[in-house]
PDB file of N, CA and C in Angstrom:
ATOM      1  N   UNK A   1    -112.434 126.523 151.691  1.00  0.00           N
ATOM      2  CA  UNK A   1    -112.789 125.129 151.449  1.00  0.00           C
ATOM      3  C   UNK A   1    -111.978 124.252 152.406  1.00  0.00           C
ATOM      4  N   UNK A   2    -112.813 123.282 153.284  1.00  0.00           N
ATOM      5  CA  UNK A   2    -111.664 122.402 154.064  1.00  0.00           C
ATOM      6  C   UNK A   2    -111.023 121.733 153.009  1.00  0.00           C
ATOM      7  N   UNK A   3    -110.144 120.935 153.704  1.00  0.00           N
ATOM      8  CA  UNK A   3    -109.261 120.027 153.573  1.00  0.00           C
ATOM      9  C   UNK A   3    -109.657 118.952 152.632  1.00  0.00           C
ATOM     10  N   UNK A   4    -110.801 118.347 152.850  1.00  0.00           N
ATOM     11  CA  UNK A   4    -111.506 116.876 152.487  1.00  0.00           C
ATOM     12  C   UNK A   4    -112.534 117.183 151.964  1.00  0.00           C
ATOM     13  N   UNK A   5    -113.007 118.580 151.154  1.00  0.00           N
ATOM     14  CA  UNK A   5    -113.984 118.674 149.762  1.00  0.00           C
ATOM     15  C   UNK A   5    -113.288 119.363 148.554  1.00  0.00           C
ATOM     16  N   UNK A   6    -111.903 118.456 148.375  1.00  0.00           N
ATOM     17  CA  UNK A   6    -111.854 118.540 147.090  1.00  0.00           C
ATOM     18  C   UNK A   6    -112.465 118.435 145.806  1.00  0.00           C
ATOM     19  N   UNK A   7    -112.192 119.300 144.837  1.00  0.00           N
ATOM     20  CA  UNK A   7    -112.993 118.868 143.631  1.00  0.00           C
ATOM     21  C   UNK A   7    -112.314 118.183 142.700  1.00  0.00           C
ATOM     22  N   UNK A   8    -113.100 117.206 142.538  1.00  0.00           N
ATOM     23  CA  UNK A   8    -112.921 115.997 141.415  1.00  0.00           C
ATOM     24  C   UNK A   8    -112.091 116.791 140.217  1.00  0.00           C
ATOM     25  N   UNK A   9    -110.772 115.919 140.119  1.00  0.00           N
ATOM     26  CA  UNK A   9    -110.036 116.413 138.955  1.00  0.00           C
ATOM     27  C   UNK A   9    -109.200 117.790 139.309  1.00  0.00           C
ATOM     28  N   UNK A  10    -109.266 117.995 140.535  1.00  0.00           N
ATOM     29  CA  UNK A  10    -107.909 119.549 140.779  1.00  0.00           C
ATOM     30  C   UNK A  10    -106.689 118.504 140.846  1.00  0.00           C
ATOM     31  N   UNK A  11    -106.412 117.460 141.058  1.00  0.00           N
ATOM     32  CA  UNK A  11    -104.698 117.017 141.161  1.00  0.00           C
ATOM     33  C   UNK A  11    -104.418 116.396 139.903  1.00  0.00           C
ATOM     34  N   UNK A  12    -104.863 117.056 138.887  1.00  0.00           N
ATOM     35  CA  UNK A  12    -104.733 116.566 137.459  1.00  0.00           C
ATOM     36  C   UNK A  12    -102.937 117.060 137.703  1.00  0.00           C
ATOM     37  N   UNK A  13    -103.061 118.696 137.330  1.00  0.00           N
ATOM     38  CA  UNK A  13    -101.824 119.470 137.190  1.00  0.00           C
ATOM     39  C   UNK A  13    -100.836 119.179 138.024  1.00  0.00           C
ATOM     40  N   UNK A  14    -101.331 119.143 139.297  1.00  0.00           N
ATOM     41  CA  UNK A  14     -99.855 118.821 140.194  1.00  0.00           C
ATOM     42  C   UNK A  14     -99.518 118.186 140.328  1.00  0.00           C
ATOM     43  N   UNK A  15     -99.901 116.796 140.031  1.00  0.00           N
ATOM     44  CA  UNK A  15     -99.577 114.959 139.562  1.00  0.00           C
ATOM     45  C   UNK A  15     -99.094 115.258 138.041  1.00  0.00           C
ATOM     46  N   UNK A  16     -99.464 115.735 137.184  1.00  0.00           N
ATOM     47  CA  UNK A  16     -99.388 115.401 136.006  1.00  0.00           C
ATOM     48  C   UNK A  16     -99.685 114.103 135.267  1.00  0.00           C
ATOM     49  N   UNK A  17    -100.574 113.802 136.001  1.00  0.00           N
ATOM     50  CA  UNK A  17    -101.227 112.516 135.136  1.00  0.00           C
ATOM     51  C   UNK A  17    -102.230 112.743 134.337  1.00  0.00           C
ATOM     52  N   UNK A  18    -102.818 112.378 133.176  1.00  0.00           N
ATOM     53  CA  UNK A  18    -103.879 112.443 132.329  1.00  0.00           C
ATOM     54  C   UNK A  18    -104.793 111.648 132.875  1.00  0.00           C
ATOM     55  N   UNK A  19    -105.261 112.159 133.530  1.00  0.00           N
ATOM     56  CA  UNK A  19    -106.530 110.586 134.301  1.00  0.00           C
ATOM     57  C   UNK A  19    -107.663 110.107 132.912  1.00  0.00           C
ATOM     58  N   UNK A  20    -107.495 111.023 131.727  1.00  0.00           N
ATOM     59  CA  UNK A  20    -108.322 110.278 130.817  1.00  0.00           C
ATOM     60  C   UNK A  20    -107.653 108.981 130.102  1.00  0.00           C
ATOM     61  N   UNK A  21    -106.839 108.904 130.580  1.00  0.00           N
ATOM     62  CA  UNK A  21    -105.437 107.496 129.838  1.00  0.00           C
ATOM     63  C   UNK A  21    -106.129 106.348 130.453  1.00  0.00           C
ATOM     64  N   UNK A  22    -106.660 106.561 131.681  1.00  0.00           N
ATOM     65  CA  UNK A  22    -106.873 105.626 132.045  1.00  0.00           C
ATOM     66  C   UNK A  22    -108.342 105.043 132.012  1.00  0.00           C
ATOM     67  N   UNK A  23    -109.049 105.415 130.981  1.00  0.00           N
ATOM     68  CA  UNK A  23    -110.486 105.560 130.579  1.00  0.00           C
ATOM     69  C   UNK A  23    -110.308 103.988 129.648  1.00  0.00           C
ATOM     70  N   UNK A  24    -111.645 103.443 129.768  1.00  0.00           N
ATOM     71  CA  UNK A  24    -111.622 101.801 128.807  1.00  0.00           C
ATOM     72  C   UNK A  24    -112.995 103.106 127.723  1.00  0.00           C
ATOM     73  N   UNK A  25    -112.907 102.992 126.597  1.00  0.00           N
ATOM     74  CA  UNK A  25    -113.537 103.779 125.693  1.00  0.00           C
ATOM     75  C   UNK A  25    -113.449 103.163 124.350  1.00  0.00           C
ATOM     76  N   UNK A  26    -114.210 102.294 124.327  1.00  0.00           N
ATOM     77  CA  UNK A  26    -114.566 101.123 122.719  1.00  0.00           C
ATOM     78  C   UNK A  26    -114.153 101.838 121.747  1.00  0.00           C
ATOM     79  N   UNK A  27    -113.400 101.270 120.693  1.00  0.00           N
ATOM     80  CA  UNK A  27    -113.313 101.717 119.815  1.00  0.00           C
ATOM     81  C   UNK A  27    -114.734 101.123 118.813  1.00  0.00           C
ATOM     82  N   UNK A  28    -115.499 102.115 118.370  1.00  0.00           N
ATOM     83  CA  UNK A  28    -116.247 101.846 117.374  1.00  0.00           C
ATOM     84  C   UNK A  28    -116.504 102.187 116.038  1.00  0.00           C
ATOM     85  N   UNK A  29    -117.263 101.854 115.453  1.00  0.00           N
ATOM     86  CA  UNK A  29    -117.891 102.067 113.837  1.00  0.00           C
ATOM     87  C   UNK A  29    -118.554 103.171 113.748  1.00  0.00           C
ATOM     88  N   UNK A  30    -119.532 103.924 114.159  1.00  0.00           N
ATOM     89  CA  UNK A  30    -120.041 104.527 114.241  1.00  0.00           C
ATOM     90  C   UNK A  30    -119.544 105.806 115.258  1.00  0.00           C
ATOM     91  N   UNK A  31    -119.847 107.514 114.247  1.00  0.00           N
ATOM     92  CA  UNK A  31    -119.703 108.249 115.262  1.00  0.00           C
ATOM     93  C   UNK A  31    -120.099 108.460 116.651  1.00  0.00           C
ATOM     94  N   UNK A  32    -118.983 109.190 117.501  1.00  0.00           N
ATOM     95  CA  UNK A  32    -119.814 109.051 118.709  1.00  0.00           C
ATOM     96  C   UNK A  32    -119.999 111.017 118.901  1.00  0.00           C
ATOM     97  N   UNK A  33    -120.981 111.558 118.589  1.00  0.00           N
ATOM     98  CA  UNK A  33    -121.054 112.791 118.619  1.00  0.00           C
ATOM     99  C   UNK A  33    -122.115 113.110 118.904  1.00  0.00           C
ATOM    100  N   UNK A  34    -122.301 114.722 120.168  1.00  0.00           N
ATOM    101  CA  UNK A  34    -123.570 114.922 120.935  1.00  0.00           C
ATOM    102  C   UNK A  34    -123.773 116.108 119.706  1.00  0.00           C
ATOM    103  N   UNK A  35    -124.701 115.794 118.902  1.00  0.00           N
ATOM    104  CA  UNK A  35    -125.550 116.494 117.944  1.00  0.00           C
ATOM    105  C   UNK A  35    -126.802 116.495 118.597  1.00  0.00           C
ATOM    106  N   UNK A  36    -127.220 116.143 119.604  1.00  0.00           N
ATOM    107  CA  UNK A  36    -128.898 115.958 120.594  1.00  0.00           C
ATOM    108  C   UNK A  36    -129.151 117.063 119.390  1.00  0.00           C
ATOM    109  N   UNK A  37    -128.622 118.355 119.740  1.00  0.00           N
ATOM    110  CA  UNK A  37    -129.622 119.403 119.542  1.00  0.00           C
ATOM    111  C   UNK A  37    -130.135 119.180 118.125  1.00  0.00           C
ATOM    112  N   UNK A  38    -129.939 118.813 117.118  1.00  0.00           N
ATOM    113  CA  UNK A  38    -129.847 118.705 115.736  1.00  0.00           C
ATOM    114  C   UNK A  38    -130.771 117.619 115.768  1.00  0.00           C
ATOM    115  N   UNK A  39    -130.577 116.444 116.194  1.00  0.00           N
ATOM    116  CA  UNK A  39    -130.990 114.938 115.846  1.00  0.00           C
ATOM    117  C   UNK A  39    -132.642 114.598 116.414  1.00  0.00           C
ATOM    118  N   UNK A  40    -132.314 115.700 117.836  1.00  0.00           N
ATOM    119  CA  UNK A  40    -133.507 115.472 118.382  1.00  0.00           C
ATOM    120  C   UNK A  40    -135.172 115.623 117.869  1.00  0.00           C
ATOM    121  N   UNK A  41    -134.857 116.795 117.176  1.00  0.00           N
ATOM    122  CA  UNK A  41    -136.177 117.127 116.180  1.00  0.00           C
ATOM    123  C   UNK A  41    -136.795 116.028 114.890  1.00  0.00           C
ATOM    124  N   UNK A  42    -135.655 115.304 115.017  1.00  0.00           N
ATOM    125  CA  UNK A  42    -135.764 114.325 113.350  1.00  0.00           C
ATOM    126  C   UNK A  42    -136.251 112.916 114.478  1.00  0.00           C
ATOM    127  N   UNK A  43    -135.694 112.759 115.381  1.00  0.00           N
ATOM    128  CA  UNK A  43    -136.086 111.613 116.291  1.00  0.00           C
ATOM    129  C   UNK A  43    -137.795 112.171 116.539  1.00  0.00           C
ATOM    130  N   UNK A  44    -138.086 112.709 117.108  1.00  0.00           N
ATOM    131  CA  UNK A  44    -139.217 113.566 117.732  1.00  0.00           C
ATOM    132  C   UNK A  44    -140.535 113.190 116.299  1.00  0.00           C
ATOM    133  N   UNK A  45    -139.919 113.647 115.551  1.00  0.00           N
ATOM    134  CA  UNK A  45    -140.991 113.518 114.035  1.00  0.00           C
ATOM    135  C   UNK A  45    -141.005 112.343 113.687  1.00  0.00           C
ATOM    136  N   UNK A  46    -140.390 111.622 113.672  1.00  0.00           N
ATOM    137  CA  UNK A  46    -140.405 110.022 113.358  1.00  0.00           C
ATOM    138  C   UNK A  46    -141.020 109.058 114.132  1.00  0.00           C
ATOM    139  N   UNK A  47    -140.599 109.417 115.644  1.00  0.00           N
ATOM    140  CA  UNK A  47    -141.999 108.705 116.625  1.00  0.00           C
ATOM    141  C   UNK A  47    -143.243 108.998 116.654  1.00  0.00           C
ATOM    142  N   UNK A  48    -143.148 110.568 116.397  1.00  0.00           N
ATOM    143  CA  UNK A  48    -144.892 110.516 115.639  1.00  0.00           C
ATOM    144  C   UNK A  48    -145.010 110.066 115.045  1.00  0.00           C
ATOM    145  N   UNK A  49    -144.703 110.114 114.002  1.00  0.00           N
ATOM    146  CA  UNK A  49    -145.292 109.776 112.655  1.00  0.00           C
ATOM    147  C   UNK A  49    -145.395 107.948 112.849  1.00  0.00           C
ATOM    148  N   UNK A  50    -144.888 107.223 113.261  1.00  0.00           N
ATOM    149  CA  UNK A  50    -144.705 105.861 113.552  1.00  0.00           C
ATOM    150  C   UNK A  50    -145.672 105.597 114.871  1.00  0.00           C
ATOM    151  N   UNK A  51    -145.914 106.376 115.086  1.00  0.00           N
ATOM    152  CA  UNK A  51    -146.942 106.266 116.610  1.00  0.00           C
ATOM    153  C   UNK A  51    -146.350 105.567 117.628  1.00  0.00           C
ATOM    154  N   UNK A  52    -145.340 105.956 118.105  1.00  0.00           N
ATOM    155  CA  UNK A  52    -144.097 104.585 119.088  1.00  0.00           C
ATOM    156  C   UNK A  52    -145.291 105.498 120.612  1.00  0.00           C
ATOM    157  N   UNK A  53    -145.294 106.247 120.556  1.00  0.00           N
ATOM    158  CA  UNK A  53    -145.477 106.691 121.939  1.00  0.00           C
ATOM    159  C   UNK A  53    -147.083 105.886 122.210  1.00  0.00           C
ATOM    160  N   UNK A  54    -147.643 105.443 121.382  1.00  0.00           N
ATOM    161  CA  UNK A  54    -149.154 104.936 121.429  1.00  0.00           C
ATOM    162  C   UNK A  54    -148.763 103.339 121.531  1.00  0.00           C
ATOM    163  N   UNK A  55    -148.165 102.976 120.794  1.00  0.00           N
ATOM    164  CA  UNK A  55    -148.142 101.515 120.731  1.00  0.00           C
ATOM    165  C   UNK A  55    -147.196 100.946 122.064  1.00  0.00           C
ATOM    166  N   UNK A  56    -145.894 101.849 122.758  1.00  0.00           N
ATOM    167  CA  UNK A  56    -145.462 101.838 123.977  1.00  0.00           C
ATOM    168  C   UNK A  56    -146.764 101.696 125.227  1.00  0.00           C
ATOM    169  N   UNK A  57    -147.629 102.653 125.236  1.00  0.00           N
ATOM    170  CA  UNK A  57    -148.941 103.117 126.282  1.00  0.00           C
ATOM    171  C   UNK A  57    -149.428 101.332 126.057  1.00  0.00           C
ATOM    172  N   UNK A  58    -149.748 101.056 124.764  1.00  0.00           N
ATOM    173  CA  UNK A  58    -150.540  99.855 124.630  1.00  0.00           C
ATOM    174  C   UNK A  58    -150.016  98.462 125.144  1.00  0.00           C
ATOM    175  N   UNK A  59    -148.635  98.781 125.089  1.00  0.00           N
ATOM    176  CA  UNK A  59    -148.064  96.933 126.062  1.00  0.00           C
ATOM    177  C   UNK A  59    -147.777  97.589 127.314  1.00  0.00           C
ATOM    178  N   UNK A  60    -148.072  98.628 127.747  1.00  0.00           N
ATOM    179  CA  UNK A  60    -147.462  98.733 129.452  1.00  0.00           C
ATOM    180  C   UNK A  60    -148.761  98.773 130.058  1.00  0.00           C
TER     181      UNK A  60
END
């Protein structure tokens, strides 16, 4: 690998900095958790059933 294609995040360890410290990350009310796989099927059945994908087609 040259010189100048480092990968993003190798001088974590040899700096010892936490580069996630320096992240702005809202504190909120609500969980923030990737359940996609779980949620997606209950999202999926509900826009059917509500017909979002028909009434979307109809104002565009």
């Amino acid at each position: 690998m040259a010189k100048n294609d480092e990968v993003v995040g190798t001088g974590d360890k040899a700096s010892g900095r936490n580069w996630g410290e320096t992240l702005y990350l809202p504190k909120t009310d609500f969980p923030m958790r990737a359940g996609l796989p779980k949620l997606e099927p209950k999202l999926l059945e509900r826009w059917e059933k509500i017909g979002l994908y028909d009434k979307l087609r109809d104002v565009a």
